[in-house]
C-alpha atoms as a PDB file:
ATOM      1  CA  UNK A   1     115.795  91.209  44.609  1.00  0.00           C
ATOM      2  CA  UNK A   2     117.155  88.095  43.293  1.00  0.00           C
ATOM      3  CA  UNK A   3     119.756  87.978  45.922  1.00  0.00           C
ATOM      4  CA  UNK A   4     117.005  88.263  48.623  1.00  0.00           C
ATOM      5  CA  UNK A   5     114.597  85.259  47.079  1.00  0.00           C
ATOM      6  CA  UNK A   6     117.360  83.090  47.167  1.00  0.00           C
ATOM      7  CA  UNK A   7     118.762  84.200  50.990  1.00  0.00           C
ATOM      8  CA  UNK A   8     115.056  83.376  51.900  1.00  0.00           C
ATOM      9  CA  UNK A   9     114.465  80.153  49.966  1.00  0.00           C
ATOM     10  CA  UNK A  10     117.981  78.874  51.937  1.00  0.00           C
ATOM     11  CA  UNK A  11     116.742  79.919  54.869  1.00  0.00           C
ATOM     12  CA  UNK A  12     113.275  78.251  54.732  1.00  0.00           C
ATOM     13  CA  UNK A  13     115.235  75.002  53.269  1.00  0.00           C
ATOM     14  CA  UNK A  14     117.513  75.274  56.148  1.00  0.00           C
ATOM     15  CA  UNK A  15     114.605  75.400  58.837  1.00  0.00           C
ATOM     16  CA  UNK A  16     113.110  72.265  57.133  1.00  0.00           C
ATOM     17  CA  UNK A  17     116.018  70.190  57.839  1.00  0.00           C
ATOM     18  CA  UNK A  18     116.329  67.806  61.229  1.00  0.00           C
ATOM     19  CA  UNK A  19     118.665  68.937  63.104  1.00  0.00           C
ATOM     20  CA  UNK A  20     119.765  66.565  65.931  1.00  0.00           C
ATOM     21  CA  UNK A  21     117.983  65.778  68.833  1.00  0.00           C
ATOM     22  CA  UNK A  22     119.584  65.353  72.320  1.00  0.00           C
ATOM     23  CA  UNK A  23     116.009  64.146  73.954  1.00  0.00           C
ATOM     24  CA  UNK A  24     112.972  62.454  72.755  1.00  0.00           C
ATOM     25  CA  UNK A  25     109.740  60.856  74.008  1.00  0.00           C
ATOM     26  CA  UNK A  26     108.497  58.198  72.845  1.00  0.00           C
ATOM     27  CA  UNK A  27     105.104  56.361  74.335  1.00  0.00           C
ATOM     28  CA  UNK A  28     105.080  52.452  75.846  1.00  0.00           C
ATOM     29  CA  UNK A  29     102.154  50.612  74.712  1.00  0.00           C
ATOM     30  CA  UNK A  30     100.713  48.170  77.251  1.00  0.00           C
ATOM     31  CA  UNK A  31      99.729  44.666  75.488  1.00  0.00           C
ATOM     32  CA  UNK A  32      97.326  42.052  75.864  1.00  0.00           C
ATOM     33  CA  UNK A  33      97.812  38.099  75.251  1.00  0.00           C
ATOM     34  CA  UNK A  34      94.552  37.133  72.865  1.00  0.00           C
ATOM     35  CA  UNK A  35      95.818  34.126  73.401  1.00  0.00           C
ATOM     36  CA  UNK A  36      98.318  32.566  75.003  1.00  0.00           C
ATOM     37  CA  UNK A  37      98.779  28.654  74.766  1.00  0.00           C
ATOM     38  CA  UNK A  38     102.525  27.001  76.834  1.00  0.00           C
ATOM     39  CA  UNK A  39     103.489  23.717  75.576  1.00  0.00           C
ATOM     40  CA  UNK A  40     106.220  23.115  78.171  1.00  0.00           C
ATOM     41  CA  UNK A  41     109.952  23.957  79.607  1.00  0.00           C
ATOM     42  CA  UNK A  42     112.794  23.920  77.593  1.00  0.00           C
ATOM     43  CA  UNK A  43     116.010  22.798  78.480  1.00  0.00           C
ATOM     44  CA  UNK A  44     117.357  26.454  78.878  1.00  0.00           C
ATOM     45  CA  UNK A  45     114.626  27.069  81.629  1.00  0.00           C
ATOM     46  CA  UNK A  46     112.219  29.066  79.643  1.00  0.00           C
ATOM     47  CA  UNK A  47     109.105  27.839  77.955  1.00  0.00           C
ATOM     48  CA  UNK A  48     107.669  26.832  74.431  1.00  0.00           C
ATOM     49  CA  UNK A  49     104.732  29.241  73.928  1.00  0.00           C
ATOM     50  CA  UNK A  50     102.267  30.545  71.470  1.00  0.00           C
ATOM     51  CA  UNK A  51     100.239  33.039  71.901  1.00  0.00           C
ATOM     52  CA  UNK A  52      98.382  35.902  69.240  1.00  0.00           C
ATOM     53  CA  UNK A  53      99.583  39.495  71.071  1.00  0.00           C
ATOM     54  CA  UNK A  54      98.362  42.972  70.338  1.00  0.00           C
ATOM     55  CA  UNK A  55      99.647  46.748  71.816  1.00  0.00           C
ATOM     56  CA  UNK A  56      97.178  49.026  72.898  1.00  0.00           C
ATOM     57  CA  UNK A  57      96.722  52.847  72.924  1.00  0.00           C
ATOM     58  CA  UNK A  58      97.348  52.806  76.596  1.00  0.00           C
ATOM     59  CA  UNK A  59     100.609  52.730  77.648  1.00  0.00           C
ATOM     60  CA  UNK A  60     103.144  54.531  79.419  1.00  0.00           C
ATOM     61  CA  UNK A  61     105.470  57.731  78.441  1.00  0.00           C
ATOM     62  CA  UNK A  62     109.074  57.540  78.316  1.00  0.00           C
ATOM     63  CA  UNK A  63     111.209  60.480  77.978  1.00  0.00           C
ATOM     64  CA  UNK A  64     114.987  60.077  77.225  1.00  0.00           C
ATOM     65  CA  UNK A  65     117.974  62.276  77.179  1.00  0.00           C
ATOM     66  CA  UNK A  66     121.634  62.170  76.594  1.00  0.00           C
ATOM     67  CA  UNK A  67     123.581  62.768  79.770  1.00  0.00           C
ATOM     68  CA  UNK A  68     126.655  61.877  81.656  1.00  0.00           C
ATOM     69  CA  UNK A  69     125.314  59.216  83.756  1.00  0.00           C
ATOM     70  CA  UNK A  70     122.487  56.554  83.803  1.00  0.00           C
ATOM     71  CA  UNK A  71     119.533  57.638  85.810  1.00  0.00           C
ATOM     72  CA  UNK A  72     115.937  56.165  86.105  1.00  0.00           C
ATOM     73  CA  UNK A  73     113.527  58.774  87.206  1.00  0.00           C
ATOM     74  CA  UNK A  74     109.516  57.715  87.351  1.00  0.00           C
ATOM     75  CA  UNK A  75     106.415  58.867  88.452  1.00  0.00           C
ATOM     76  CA  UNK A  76     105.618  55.782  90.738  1.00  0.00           C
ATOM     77  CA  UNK A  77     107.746  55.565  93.772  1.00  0.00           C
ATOM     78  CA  UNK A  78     106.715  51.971  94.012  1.00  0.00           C
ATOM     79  CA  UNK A  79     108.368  50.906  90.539  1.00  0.00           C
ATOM     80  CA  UNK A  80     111.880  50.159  91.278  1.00  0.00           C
ATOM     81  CA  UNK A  81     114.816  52.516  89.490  1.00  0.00           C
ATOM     82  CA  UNK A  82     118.000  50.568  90.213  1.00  0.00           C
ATOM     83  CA  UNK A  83     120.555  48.634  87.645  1.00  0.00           C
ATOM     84  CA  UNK A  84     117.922  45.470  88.163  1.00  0.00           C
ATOM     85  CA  UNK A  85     115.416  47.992  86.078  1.00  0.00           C
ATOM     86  CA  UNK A  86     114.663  46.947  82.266  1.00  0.00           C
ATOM     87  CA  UNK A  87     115.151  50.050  81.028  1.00  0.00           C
ATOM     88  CA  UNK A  88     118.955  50.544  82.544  1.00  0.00           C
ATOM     89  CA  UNK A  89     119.463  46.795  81.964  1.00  0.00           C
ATOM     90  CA  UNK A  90     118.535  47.670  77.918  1.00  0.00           C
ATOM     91  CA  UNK A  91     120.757  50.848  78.407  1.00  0.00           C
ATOM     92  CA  UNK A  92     123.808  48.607  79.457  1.00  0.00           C
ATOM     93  CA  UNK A  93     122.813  46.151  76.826  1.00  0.00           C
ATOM     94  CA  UNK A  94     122.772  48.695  73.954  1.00  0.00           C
ATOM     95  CA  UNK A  95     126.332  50.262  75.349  1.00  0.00           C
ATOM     96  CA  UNK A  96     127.785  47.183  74.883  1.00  0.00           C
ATOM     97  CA  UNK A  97     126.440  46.952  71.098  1.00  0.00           C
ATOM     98  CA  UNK A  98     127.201  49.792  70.122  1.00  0.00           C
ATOM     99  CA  UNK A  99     130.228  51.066  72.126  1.00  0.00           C
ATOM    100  CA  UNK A 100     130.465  54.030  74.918  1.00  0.00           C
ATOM    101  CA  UNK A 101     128.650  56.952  72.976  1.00  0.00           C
ATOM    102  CA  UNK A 102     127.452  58.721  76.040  1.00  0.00           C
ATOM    103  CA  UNK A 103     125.041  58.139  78.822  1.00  0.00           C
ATOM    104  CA  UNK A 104     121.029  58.732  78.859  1.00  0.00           C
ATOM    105  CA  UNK A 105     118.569  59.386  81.756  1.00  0.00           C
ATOM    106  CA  UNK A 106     114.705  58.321  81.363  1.00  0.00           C
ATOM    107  CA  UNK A 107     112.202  59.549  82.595  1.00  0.00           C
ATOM    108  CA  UNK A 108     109.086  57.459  82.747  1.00  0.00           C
ATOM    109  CA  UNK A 109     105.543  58.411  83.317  1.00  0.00           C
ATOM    110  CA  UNK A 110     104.107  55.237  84.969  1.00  0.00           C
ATOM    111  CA  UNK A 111     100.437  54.013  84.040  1.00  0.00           C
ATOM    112  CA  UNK A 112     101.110  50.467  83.222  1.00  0.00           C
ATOM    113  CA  UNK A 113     100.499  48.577  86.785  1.00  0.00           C
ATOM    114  CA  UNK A 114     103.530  46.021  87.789  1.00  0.00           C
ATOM    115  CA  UNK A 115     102.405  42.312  87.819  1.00  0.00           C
ATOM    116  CA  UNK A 116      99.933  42.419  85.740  1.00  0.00           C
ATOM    117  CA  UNK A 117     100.440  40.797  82.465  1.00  0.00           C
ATOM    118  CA  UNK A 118     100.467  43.558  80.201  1.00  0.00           C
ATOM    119  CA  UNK A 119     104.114  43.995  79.598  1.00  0.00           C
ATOM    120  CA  UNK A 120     104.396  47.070  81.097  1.00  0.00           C
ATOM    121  CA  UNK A 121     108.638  46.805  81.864  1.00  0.00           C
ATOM    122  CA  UNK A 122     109.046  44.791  78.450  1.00  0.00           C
ATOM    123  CA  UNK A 123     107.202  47.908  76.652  1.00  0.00           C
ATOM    124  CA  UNK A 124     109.703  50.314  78.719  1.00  0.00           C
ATOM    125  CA  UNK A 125     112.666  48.318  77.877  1.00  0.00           C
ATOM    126  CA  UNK A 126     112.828  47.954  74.144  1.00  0.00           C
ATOM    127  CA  UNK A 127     110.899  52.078  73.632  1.00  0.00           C
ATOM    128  CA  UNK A 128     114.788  52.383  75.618  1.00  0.00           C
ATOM    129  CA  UNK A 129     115.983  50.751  72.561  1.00  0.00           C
ATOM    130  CA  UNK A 130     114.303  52.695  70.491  1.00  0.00           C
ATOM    131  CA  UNK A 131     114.771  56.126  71.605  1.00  0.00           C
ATOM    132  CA  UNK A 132     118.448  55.310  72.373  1.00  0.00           C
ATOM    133  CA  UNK A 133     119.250  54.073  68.801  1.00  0.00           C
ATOM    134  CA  UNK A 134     117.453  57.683  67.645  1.00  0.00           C
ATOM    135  CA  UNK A 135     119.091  60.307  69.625  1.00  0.00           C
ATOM    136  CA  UNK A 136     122.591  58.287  68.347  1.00  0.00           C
ATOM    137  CA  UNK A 137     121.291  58.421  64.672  1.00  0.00           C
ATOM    138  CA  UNK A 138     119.925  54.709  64.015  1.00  0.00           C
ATOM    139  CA  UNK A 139     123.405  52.995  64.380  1.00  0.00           C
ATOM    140  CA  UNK A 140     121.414  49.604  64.802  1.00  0.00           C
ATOM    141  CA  UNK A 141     118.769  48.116  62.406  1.00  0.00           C
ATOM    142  CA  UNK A 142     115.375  46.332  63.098  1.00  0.00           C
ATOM    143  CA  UNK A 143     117.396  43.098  63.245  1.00  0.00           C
ATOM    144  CA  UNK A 144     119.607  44.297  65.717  1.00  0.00           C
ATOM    145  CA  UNK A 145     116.976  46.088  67.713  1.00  0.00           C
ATOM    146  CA  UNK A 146     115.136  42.645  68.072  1.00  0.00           C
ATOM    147  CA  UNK A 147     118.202  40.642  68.627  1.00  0.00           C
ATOM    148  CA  UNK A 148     119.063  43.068  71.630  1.00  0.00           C
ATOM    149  CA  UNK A 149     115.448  43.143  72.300  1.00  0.00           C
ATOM    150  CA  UNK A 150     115.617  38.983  73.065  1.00  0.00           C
ATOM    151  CA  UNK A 151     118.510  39.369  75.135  1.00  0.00           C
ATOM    152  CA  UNK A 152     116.958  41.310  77.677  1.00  0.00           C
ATOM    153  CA  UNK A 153     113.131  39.874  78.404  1.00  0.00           C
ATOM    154  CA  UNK A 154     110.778  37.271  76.226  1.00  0.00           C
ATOM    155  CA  UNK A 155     108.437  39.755  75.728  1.00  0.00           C
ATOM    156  CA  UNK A 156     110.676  42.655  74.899  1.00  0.00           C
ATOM    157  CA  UNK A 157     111.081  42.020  70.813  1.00  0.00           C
ATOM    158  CA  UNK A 158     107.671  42.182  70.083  1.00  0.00           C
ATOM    159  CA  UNK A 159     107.737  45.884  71.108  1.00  0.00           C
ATOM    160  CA  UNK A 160     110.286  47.097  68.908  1.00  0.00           C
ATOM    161  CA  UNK A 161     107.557  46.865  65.929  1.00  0.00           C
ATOM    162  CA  UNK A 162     105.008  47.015  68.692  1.00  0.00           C
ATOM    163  CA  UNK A 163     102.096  45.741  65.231  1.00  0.00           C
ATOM    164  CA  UNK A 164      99.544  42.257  66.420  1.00  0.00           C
ATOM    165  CA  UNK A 165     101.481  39.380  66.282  1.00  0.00           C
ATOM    166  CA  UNK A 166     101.921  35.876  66.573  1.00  0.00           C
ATOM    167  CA  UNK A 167     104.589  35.246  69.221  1.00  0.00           C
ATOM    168  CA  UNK A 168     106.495  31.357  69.337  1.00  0.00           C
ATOM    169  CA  UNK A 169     109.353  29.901  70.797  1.00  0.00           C
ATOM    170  CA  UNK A 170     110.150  31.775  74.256  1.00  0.00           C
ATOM    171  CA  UNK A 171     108.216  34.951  73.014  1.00  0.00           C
ATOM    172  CA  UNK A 172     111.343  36.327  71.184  1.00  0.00           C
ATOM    173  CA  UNK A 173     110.204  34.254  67.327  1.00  0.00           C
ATOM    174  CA  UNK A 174     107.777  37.427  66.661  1.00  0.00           C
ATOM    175  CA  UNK A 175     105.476  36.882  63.190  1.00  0.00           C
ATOM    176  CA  UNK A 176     103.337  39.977  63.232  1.00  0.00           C
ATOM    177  CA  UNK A 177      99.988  39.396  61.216  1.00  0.00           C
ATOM    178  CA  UNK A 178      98.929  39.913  57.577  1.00  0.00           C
ATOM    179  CA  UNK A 179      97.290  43.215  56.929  1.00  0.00           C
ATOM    180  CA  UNK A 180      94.002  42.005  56.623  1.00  0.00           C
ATOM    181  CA  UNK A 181      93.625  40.142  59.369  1.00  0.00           C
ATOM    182  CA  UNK A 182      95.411  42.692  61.832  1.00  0.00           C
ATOM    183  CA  UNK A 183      92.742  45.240  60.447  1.00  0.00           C
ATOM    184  CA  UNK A 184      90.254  42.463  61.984  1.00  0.00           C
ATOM    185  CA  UNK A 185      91.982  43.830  65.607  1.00  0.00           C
ATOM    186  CA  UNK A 186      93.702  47.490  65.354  1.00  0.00           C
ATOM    187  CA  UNK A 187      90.535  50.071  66.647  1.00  0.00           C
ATOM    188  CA  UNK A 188      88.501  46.700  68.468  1.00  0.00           C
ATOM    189  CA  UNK A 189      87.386  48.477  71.677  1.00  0.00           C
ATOM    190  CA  UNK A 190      89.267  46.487  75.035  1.00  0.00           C
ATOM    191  CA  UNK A 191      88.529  47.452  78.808  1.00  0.00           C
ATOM    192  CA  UNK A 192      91.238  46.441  81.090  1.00  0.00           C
ATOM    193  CA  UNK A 193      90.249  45.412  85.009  1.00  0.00           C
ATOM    194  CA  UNK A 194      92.495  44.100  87.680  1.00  0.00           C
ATOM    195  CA  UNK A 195      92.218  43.223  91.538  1.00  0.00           C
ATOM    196  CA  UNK A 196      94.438  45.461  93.201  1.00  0.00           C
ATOM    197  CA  UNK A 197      97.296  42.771  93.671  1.00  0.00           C
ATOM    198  CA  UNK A 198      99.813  41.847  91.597  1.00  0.00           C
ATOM    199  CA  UNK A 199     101.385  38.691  90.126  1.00  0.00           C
ATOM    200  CA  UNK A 200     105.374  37.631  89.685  1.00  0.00           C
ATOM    201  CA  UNK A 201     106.085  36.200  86.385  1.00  0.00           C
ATOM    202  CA  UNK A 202     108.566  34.068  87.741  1.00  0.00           C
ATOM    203  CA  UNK A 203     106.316  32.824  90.354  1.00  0.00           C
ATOM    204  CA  UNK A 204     103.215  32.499  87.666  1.00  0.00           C
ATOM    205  CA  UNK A 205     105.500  29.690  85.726  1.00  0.00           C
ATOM    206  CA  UNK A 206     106.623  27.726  88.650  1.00  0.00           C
ATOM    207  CA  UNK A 207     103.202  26.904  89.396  1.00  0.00           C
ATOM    208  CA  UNK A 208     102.429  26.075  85.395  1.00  0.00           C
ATOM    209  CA  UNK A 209     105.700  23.722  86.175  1.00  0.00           C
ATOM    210  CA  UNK A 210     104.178  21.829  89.576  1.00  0.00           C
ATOM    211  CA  UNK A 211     101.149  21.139  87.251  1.00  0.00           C
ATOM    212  CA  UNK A 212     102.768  19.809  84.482  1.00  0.00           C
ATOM    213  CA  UNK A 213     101.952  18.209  82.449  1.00  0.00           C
ATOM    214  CA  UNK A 214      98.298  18.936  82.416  1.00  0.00           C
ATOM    215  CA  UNK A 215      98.995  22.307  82.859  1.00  0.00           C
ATOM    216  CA  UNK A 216     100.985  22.665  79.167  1.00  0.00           C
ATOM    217  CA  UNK A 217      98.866  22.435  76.014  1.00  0.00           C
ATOM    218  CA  UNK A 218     100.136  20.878  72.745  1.00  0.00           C
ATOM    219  CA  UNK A 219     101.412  22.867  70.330  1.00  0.00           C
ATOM    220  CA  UNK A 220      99.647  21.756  67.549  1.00  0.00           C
ATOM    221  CA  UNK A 221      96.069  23.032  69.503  1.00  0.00           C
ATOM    222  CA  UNK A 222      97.117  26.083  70.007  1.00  0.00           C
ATOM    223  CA  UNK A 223      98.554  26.822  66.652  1.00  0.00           C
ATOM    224  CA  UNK A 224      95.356  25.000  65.648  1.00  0.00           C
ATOM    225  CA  UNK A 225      93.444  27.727  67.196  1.00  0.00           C
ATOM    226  CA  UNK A 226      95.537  30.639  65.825  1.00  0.00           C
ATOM    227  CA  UNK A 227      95.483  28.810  62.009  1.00  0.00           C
ATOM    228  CA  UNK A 228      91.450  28.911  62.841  1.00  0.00           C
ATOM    229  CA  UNK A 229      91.439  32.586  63.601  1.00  0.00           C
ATOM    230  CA  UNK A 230      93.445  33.622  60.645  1.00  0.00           C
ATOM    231  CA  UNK A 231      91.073  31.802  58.301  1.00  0.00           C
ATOM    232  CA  UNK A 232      87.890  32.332  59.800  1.00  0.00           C
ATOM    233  CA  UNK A 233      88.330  35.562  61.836  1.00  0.00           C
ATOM    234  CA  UNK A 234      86.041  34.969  64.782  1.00  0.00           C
ATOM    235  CA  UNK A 235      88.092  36.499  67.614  1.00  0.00           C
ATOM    236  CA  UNK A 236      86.853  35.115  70.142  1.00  0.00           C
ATOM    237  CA  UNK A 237      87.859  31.357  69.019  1.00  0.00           C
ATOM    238  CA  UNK A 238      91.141  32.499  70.075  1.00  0.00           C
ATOM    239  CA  UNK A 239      90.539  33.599  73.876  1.00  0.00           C
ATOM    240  CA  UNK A 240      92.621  31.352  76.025  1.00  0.00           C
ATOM    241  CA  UNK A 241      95.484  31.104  78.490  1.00  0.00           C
ATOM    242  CA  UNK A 242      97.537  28.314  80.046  1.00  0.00           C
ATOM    243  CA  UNK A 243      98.007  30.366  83.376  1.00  0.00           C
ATOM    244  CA  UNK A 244      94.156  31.332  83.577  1.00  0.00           C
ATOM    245  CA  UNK A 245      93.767  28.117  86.111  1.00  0.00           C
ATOM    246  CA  UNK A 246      96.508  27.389  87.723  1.00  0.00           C
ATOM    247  CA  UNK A 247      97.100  31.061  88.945  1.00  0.00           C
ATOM    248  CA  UNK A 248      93.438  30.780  89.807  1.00  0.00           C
ATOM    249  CA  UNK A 249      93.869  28.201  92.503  1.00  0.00           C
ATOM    250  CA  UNK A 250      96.148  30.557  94.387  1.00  0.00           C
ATOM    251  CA  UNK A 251      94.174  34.111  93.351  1.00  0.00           C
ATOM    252  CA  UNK A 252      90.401  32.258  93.727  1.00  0.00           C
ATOM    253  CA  UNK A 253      89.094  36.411  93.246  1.00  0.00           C
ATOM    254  CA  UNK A 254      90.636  35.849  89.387  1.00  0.00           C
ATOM    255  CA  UNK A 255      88.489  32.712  87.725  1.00  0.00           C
ATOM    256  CA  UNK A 256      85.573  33.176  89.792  1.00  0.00           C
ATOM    257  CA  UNK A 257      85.147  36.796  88.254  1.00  0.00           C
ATOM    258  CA  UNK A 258      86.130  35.380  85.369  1.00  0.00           C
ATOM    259  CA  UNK A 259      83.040  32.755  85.188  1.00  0.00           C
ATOM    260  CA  UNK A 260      80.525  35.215  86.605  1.00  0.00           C
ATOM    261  CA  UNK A 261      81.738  38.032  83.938  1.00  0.00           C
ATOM    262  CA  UNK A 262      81.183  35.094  81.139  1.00  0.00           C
ATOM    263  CA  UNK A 263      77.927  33.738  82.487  1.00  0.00           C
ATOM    264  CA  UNK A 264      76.640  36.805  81.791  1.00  0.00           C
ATOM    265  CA  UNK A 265      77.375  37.087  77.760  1.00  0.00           C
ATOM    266  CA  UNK A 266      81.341  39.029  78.011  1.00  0.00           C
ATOM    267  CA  UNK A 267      84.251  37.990  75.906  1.00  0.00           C
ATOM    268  CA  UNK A 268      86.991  38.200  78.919  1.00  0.00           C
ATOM    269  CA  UNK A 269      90.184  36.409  79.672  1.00  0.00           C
ATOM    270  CA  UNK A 270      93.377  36.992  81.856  1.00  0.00           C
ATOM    271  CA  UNK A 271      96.702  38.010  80.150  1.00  0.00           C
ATOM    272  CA  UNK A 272      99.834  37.118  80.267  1.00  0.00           C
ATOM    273  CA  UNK A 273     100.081  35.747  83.990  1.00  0.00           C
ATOM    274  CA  UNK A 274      97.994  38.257  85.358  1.00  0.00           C
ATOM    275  CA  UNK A 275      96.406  39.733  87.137  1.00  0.00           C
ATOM    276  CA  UNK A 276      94.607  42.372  84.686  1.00  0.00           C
ATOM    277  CA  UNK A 277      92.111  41.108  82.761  1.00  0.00           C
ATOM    278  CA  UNK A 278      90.463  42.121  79.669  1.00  0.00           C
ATOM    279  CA  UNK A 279      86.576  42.413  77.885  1.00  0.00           C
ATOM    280  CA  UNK A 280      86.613  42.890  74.628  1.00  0.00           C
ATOM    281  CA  UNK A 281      84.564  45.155  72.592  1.00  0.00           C
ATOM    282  CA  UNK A 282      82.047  48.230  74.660  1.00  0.00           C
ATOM    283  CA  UNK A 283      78.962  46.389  74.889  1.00  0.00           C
ATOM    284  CA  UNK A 284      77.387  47.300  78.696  1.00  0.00           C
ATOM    285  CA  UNK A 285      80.757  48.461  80.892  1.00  0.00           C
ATOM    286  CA  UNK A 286      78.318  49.865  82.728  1.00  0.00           C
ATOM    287  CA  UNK A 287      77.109  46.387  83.692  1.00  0.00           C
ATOM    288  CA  UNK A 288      80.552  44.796  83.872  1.00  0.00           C
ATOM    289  CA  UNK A 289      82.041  48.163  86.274  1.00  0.00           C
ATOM    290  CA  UNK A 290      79.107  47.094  88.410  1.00  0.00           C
ATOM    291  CA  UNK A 291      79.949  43.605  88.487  1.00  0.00           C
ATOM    292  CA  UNK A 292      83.406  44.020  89.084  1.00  0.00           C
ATOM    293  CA  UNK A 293      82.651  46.818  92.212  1.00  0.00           C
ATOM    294  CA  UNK A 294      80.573  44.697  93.676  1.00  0.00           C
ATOM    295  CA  UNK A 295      82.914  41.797  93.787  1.00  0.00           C
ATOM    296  CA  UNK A 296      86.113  43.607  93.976  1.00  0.00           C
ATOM    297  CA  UNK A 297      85.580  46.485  95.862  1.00  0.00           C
ATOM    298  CA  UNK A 298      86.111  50.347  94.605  1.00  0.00           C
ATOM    299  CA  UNK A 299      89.716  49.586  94.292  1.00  0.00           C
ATOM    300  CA  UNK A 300      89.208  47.594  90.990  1.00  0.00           C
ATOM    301  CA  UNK A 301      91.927  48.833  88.078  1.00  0.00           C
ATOM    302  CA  UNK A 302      89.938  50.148  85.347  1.00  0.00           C
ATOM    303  CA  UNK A 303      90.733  51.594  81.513  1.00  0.00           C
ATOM    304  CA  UNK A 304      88.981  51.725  78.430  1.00  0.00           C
ATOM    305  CA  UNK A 305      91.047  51.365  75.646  1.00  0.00           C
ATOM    306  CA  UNK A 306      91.422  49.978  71.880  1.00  0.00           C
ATOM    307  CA  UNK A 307      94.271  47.946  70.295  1.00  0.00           C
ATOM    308  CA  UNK A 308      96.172  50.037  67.690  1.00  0.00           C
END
């Protein structure tokens, strides 16, 4: 009888191990710029930013597996899966940190639009990072993670801890916020809306550079406004964004919204360079759908969501 309690105990210890994985699946959160304040270009090309980011609980899904070759596989036949993809660009990156331990193909459920300022192939790129380093048994560290992270997009560090943040320097200087004022933020109710048309990054800051310098804000203001919100909390001190006018002159549909939306009492602002917007908090959607319908059409972009 002995014999037999101690076959089953080793059995039941034996099923409560991990045993390695060859696939995972891992979800993408989309993110939102509270704020987002650019001082100006730097002599590398990029830009001197600061901005107060947070994930939400909308995202995409990516699935990975080990395999023989590369392969991008997604859900929107409009997202693009060649080498020029983040995700295969992190997968090349990461080989070359870690040396040739296989191959991996991902498969990724698409929900975040394209062009729309919620970091949608940033998200995609370092959750690759992520998953990768898992299925090969965590052969890189945090540090590492972000360093790769940096070396493929500005935005793609702050989702390896994927916590709200205060983002600096090119967006790869990631200082995620104390506990008690990230509890301020993590559950706050968000609804996302967008035109149906899209924005280019690249194209976003060459307009912020034919403006300058009016169109670049000191640093000490917005850090100024960021110090403000720590101390005081009021969230909605914080809503602002360099591209929110000059994308506007081109996209006239985006700040005229925009006014009417805050004309009648809603906390909304662009992110990142557009063109989804956000409201913050639930208070009448019903109002602001009806708003947006009737100036946008039935084709508006809509989710209701909450930053986590």
């Amino acid at each position: 009888m002995g014999i037999l309690l101690t076959l089953a105990l080793l059995l039941l210890k034996l099923s409560m191990m991990s045993t390695p994985s060859d696939s995972v699946s891992l979800h993408c959160p989309a993110k939102v710029n509270l704020m987002l304040s650019v001082h100006g270009r730097r002599e590398d090309g990029f830009h001197t930013l600061s901005s107060v980011v947070a994930p939400l609980a909308f995202g995409d899904q990516l699935s990975i597996r080990r395999t023989k070759v590369d392969r991008l596989i997604c859900s929107d036949p409009k997202t693009p899966t060649g080498p020029d993809n983040l995700v295969l660009k992190a997968a090349a990156a990461f080989r070359r940190r870690v040396g040739d331990m296989g191959a991996f193909e991902f498969s990724l459920e698409k929900r975040i639009p394209m062009g729309a300022g919620l970091g949608g192939g940033s998200s995609n790129a370092a959750i690759a990072l992520i998953g990768m380093n898992r299925l090969l048994g965590e052969p890189l560290d945090r540090d590492a993670l972000m360093e790769l992270a940096a070396e493929i997009g500005s935005d793609c560090p702050f989702f390896i801890d994927s916590v709200p943040a205060v983002m600096r320097g090119r967006g790869e200087i990631i200082e995620p916020l104390d506990k008690e004022v990230s509890e301020r933020l993590i559950g706050l109710p968000i609804a996302l809306f967008r035109p149906d048309f899209s924005i280019e990054t690249a194209w976003a800051y060459s307009q912020l550079i034919k403006s300058a310098p009016d169109s670049y804000e000191a640093e000490k203001i917005g850090l100024g406004r960021i110090d403000r919100f720590k101390r005081q909390g009021v969230i909605t001190d914080l809503l602002f964004n360099s591209f929110e006018e000059v994308v506007g002159k081109k996209y006239l549909a985006l700040p005229t919204m925009l006014e009417d939306l805050r004309i009648e009492g809603f906390n909304v602002l662009l992110s990142g360079s557009g063109s989804c917007c956000f409201a913050l908090g639930e208070a009448n959607l019903e109002k602001l759908k009806q708003i947006l319908n009737a100036g946008w059409g039935d084709s508006v972009f809509w989710v209701e969501t909450k930053i986590c």
